[in-house]
PDB file of N, CA and C in Angstrom:
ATOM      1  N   UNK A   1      -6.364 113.065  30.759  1.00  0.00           N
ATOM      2  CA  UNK A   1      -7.411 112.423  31.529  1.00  0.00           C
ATOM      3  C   UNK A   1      -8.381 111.722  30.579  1.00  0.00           C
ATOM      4  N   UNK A   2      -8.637 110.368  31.171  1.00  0.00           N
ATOM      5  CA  UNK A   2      -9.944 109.908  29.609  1.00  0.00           C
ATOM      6  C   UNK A   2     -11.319 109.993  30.060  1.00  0.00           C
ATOM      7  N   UNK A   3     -11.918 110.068  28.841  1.00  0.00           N
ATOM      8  CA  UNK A   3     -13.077 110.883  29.470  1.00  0.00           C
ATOM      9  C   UNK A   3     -13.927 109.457  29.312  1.00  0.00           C
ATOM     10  N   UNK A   4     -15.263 109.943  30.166  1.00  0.00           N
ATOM     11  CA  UNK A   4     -15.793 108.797  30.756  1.00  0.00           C
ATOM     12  C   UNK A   4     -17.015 108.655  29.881  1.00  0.00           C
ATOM     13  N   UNK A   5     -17.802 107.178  29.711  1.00  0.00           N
ATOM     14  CA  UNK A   5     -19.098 107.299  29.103  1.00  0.00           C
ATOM     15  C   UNK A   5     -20.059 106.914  30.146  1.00  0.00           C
ATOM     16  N   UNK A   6     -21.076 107.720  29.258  1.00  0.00           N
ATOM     17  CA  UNK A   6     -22.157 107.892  30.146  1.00  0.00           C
ATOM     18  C   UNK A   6     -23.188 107.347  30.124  1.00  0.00           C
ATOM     19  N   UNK A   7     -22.970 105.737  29.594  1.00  0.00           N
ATOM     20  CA  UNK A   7     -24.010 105.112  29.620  1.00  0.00           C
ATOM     21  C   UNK A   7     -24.352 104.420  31.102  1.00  0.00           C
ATOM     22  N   UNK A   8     -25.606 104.440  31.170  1.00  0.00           N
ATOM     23  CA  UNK A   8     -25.861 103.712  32.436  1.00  0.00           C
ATOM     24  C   UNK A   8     -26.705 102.497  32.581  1.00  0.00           C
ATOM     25  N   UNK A   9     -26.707 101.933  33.608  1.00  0.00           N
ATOM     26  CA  UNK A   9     -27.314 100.887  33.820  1.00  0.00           C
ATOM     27  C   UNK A   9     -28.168 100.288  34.996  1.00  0.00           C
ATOM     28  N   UNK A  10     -29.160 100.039  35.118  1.00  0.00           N
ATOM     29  CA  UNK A  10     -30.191  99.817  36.234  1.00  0.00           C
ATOM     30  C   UNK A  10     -29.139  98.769  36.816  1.00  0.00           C
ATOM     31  N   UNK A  11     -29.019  99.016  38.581  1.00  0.00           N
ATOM     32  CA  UNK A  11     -28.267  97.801  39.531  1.00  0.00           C
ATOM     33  C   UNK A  11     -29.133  96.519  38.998  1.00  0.00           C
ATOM     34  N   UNK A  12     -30.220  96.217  38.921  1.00  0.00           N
ATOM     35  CA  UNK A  12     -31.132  94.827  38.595  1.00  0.00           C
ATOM     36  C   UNK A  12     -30.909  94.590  36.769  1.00  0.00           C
ATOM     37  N   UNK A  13     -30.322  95.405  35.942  1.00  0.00           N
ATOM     38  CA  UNK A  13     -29.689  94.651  35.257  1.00  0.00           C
ATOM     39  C   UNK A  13     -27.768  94.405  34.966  1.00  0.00           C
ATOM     40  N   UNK A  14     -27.498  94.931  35.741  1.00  0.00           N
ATOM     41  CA  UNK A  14     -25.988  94.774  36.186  1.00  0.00           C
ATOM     42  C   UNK A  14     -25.953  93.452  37.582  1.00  0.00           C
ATOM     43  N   UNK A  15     -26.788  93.390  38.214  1.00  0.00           N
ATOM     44  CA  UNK A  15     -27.088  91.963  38.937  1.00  0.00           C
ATOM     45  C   UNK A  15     -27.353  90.922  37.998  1.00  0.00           C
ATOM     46  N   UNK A  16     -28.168  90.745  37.643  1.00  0.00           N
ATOM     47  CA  UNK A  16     -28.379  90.110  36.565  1.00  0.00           C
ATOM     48  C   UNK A  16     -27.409  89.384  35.480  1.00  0.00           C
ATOM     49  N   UNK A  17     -27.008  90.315  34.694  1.00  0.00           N
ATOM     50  CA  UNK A  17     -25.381  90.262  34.253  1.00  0.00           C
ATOM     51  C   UNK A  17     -24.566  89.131  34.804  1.00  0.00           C
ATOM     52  N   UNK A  18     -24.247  89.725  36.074  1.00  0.00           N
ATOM     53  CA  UNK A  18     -23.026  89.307  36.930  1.00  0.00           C
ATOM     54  C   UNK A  18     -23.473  87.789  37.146  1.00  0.00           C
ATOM     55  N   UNK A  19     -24.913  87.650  37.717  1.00  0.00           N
ATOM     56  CA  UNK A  19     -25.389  86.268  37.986  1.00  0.00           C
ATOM     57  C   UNK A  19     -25.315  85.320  36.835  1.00  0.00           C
ATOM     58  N   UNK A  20     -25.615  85.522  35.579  1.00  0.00           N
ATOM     59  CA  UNK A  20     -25.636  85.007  34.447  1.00  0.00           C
ATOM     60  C   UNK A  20     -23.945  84.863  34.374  1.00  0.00           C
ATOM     61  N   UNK A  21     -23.596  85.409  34.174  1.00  0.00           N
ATOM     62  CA  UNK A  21     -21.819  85.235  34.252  1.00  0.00           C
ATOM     63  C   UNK A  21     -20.930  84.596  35.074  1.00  0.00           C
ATOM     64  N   UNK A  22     -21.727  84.455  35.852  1.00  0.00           N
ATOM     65  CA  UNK A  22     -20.542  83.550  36.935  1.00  0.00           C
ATOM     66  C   UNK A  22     -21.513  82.438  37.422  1.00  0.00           C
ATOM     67  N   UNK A  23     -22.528  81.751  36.697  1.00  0.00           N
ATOM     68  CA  UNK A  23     -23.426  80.726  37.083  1.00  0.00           C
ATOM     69  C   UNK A  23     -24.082  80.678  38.358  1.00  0.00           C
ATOM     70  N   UNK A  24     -24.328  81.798  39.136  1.00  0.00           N
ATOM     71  CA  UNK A  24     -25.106  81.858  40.500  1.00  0.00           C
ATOM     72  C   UNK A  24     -26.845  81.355  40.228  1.00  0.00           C
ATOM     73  N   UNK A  25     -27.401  80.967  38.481  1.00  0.00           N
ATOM     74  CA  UNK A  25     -28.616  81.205  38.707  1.00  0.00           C
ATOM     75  C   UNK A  25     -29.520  80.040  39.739  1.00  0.00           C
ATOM     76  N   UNK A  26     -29.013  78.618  40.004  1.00  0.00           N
ATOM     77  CA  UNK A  26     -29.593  77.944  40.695  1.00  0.00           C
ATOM     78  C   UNK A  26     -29.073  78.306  42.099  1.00  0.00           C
ATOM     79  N   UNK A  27     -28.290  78.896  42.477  1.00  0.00           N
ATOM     80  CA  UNK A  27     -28.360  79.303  43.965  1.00  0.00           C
ATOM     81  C   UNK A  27     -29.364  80.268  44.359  1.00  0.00           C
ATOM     82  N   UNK A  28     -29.283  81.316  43.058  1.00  0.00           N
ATOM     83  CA  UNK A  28     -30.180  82.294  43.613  1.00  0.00           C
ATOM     84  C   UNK A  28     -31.853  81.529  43.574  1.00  0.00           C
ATOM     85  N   UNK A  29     -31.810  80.418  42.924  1.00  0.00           N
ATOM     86  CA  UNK A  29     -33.244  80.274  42.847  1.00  0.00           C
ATOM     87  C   UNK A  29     -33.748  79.445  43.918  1.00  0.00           C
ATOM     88  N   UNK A  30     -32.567  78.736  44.817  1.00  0.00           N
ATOM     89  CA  UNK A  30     -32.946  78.022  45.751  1.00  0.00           C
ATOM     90  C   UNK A  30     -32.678  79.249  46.914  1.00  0.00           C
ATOM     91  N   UNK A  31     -32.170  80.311  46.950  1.00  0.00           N
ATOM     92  CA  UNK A  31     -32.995  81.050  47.718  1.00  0.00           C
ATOM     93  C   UNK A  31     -34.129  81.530  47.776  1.00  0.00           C
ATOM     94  N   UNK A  32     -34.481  82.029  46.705  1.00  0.00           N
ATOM     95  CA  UNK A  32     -35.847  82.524  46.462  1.00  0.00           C
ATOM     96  C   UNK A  32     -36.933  81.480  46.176  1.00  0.00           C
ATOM     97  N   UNK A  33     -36.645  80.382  46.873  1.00  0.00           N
ATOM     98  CA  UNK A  33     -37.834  79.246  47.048  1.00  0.00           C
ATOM     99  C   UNK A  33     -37.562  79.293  48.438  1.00  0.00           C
ATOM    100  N   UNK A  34     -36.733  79.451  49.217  1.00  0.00           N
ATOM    101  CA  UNK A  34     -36.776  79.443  50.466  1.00  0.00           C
ATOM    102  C   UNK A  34     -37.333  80.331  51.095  1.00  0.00           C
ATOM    103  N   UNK A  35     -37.242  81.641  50.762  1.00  0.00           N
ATOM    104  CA  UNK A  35     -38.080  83.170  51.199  1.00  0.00           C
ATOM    105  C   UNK A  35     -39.124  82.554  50.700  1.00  0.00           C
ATOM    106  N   UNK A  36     -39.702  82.229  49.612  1.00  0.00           N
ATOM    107  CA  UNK A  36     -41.125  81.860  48.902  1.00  0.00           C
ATOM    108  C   UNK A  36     -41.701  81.641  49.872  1.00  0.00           C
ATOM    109  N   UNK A  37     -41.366  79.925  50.384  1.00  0.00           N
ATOM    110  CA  UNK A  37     -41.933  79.208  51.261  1.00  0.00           C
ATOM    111  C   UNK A  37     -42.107  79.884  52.797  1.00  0.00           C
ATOM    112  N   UNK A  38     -41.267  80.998  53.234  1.00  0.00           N
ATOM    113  CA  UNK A  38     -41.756  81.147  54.513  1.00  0.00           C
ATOM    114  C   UNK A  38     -42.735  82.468  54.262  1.00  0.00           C
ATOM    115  N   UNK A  39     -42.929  82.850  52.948  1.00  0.00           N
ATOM    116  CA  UNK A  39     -43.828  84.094  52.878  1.00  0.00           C
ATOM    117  C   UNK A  39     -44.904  83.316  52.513  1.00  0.00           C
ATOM    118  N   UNK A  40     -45.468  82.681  51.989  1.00  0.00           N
ATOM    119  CA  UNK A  40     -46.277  82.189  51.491  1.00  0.00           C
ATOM    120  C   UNK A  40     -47.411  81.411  52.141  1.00  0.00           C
ATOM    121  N   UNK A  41     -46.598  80.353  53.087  1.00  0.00           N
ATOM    122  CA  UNK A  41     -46.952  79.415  54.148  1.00  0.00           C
ATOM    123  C   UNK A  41     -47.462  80.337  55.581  1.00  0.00           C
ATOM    124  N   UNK A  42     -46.247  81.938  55.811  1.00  0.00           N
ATOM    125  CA  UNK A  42     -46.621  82.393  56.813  1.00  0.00           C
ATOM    126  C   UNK A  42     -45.939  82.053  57.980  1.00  0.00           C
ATOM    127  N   UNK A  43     -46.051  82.891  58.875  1.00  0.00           N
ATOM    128  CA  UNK A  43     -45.046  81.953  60.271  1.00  0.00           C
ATOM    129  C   UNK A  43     -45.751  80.859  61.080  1.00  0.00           C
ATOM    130  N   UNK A  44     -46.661  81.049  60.982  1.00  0.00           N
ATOM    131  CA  UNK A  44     -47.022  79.450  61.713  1.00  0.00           C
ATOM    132  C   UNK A  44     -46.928  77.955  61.055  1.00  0.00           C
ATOM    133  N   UNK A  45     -46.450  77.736  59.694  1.00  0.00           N
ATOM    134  CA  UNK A  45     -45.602  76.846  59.323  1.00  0.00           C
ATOM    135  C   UNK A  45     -44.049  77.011  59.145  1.00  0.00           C
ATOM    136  N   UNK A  46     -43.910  77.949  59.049  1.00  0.00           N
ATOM    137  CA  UNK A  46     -42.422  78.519  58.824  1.00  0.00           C
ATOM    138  C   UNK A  46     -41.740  78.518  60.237  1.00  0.00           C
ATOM    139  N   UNK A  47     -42.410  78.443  61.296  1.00  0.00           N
ATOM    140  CA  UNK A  47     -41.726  77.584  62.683  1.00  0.00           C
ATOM    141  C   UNK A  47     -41.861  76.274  62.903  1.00  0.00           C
ATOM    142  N   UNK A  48     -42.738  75.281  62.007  1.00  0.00           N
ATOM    143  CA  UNK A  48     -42.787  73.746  62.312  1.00  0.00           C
ATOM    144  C   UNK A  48     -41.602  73.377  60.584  1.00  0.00           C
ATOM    145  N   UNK A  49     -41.554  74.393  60.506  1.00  0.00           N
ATOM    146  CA  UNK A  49     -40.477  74.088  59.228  1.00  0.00           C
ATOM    147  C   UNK A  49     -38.794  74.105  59.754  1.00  0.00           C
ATOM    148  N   UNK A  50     -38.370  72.940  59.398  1.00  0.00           N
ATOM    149  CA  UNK A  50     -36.621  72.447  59.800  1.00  0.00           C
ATOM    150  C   UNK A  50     -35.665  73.133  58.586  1.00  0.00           C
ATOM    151  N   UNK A  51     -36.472  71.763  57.509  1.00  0.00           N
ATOM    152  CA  UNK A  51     -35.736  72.094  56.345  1.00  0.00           C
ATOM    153  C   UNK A  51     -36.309  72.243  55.313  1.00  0.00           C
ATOM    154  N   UNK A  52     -35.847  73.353  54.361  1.00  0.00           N
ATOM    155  CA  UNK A  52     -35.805  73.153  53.069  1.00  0.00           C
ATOM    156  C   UNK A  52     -34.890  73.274  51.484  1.00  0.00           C
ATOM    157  N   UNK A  53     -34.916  72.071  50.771  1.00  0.00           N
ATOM    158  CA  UNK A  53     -34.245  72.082  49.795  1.00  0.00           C
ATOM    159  C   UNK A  53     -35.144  71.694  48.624  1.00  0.00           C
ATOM    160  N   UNK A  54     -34.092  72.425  47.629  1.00  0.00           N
ATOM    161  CA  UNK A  54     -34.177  72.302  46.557  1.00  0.00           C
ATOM    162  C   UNK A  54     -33.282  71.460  45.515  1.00  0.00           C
ATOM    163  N   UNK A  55     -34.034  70.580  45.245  1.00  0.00           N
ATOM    164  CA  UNK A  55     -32.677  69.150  44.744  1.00  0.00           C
ATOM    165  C   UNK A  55     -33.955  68.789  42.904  1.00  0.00           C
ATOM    166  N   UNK A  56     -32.928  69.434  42.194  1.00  0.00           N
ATOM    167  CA  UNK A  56     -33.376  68.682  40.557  1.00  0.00           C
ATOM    168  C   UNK A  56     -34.925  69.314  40.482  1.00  0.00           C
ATOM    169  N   UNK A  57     -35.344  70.415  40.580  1.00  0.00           N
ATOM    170  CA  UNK A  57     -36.638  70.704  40.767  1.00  0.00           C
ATOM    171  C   UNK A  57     -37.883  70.013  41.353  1.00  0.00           C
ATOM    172  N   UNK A  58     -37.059  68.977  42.617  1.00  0.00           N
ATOM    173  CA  UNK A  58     -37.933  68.786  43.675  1.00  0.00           C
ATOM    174  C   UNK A  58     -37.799  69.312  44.804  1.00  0.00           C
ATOM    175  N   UNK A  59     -39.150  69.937  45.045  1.00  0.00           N
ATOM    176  CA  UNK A  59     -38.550  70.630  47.206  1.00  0.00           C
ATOM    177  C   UNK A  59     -38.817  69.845  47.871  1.00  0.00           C
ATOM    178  N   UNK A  60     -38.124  69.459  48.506  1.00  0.00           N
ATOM    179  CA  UNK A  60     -38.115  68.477  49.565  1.00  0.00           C
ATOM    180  C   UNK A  60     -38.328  69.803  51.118  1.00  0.00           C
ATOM    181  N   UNK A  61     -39.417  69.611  52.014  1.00  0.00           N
ATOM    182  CA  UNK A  61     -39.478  70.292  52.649  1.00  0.00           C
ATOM    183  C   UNK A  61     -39.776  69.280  54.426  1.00  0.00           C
ATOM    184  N   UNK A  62     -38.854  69.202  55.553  1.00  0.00           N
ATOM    185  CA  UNK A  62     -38.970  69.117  56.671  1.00  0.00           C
ATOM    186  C   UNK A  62     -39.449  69.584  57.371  1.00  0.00           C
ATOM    187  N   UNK A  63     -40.596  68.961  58.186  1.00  0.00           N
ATOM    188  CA  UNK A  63     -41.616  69.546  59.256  1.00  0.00           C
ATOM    189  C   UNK A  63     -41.446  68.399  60.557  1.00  0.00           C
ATOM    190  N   UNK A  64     -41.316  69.530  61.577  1.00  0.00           N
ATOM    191  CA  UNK A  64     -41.360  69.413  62.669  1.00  0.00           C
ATOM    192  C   UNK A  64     -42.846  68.398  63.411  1.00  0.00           C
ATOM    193  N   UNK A  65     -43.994  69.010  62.377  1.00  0.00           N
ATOM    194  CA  UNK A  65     -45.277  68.530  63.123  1.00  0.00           C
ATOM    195  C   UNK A  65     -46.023  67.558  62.149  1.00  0.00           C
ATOM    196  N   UNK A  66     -46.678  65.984  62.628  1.00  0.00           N
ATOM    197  CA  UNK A  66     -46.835  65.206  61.544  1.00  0.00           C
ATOM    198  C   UNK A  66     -48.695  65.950  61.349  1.00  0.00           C
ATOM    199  N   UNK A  67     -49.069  66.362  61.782  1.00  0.00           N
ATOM    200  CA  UNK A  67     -50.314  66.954  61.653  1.00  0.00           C
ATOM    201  C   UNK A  67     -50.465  67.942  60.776  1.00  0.00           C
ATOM    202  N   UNK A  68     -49.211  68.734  60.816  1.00  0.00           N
ATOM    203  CA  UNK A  68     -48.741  69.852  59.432  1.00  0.00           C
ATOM    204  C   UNK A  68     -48.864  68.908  58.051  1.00  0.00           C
ATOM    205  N   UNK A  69     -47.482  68.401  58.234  1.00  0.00           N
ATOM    206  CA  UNK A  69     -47.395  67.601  57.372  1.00  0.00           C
ATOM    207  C   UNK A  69     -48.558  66.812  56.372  1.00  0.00           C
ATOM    208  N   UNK A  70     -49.565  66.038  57.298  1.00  0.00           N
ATOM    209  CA  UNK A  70     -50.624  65.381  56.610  1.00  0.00           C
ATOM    210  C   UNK A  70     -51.566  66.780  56.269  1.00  0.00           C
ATOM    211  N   UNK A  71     -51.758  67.934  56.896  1.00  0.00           N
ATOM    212  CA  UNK A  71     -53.060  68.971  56.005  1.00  0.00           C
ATOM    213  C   UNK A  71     -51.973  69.379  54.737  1.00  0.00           C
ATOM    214  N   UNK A  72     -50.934  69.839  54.954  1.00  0.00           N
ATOM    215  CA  UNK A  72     -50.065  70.271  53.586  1.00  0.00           C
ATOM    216  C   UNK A  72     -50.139  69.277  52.326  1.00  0.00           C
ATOM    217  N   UNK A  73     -49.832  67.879  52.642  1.00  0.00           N
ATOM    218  CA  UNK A  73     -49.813  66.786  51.520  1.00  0.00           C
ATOM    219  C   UNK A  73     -51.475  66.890  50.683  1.00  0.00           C
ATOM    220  N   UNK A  74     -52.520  67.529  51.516  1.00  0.00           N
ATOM    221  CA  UNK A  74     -53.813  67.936  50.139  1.00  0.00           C
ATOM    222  C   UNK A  74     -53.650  68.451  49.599  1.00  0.00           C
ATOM    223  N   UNK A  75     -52.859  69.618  49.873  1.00  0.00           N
ATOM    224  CA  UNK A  75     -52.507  70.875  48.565  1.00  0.00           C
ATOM    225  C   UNK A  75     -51.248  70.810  47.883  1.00  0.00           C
ATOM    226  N   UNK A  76     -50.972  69.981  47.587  1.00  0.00           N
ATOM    227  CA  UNK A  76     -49.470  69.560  47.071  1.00  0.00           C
ATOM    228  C   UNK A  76     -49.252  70.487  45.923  1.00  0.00           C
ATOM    229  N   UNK A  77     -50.214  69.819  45.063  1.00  0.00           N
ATOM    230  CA  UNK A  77     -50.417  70.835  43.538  1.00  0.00           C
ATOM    231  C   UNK A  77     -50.572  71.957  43.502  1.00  0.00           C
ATOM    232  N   UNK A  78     -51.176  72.613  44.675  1.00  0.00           N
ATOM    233  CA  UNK A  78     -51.693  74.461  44.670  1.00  0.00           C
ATOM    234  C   UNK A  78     -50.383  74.591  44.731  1.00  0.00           C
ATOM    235  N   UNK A  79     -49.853  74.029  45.920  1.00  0.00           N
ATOM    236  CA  UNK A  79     -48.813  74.650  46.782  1.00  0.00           C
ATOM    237  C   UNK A  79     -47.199  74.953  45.310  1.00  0.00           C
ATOM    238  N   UNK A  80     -47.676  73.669  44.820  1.00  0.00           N
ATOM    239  CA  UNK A  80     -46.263  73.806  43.712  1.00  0.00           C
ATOM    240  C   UNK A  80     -46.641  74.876  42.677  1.00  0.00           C
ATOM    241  N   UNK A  81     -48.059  75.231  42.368  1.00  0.00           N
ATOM    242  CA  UNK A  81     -48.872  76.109  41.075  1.00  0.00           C
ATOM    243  C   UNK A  81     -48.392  77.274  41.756  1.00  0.00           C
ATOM    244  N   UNK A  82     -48.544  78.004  43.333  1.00  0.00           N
ATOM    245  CA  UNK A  82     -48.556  79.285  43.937  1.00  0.00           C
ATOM    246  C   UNK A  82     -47.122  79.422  43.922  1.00  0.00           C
ATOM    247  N   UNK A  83     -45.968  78.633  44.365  1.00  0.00           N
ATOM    248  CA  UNK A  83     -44.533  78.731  44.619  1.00  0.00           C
ATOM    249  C   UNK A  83     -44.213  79.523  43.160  1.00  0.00           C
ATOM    250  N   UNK A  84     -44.170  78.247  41.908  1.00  0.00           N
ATOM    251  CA  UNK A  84     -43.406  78.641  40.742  1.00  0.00           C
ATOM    252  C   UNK A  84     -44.340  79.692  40.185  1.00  0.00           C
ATOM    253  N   UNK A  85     -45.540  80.655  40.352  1.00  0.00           N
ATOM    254  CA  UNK A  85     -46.214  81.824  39.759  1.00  0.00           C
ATOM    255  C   UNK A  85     -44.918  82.701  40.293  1.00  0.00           C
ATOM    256  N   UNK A  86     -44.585  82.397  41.950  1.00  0.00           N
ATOM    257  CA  UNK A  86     -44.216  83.798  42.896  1.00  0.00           C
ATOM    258  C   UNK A  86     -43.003  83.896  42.570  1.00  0.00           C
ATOM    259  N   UNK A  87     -42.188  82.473  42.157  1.00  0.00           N
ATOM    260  CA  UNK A  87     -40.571  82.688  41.673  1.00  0.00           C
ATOM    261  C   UNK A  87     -40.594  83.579  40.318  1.00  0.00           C
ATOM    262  N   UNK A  88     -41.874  83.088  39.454  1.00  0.00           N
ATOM    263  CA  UNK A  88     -41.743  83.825  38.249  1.00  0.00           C
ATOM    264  C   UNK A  88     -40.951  82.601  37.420  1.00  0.00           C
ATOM    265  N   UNK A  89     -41.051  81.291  37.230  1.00  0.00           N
ATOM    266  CA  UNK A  89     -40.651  80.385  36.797  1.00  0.00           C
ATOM    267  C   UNK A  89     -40.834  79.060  37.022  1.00  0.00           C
ATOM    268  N   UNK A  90     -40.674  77.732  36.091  1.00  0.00           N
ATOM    269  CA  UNK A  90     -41.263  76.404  36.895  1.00  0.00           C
ATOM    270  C   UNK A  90     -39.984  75.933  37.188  1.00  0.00           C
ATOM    271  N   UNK A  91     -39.709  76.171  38.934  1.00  0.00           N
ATOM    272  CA  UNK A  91     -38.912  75.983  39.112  1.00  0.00           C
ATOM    273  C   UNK A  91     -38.908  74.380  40.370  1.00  0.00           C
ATOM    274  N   UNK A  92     -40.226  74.395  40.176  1.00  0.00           N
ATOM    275  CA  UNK A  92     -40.749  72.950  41.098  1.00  0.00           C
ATOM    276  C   UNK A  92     -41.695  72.403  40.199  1.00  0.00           C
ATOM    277  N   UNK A  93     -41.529  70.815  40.115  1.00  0.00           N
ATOM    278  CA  UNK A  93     -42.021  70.299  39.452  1.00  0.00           C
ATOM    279  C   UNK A  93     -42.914  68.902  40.829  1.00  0.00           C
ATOM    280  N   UNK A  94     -42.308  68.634  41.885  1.00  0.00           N
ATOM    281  CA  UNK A  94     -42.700  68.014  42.867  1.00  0.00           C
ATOM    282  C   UNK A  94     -42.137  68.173  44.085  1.00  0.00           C
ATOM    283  N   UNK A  95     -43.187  68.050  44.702  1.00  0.00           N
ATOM    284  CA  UNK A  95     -43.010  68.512  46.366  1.00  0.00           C
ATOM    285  C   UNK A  95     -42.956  67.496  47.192  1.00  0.00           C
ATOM    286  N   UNK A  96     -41.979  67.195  48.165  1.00  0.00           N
ATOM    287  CA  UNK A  96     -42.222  66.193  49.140  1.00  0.00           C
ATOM    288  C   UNK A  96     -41.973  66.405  50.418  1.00  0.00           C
ATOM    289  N   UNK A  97     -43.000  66.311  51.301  1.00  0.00           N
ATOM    290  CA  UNK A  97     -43.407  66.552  52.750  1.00  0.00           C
ATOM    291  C   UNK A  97     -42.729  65.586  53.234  1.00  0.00           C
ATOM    292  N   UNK A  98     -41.571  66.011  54.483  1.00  0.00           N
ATOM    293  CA  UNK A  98     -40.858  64.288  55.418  1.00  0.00           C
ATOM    294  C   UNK A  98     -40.998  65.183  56.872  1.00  0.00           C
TER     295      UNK A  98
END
């Protein structure tokens, strides 16, 4: 019988690992701009919200309401400063409201 070692490893760095190894890291990061945005914003934009993507470290984000739309376009800059703190990376460099 062979005997086993007993080293171990935290699941969040064996995730990690695996993601780094098989190139998942821009998927996982355009998920976790997508959770961002509906935690962040809250549900009362996160229901006038259609779409969002992440294309070349721009979010392109779809709204339902043009009244959303025009109060969001003042905080453009917070909004991109608060996102990439919460990812833990600059993972937006510009935001565009359609």
């Amino acid at each position: 019988m062979a005997k086993r070692e007993n080293d171990s490893f935290s699941i969040e760095d064996l995730m990690k690992t695996f993601i780094k190894e098989n190139n998942l890291s821009k998927g996982m990061q355009k998920i976790k701009v997508e959770e961002t945005w509906v935690k962040m914003m809250g549900p009362g934009v996160a229901t006038h919200t259609t779409s969002i993507k992440l294309q070349h470290k721009t979010l392109v984000i779809q709204l339902s309401s043009s009244v959303l739309r025009e109060e969001l376009s003042y905080g453009k800059d917070k909004i991109i400063k608060m996102m990439n703190e919460e990812v833990g990376d600059e993972v937006i460099t510009k935001l565009i409201l359609v």
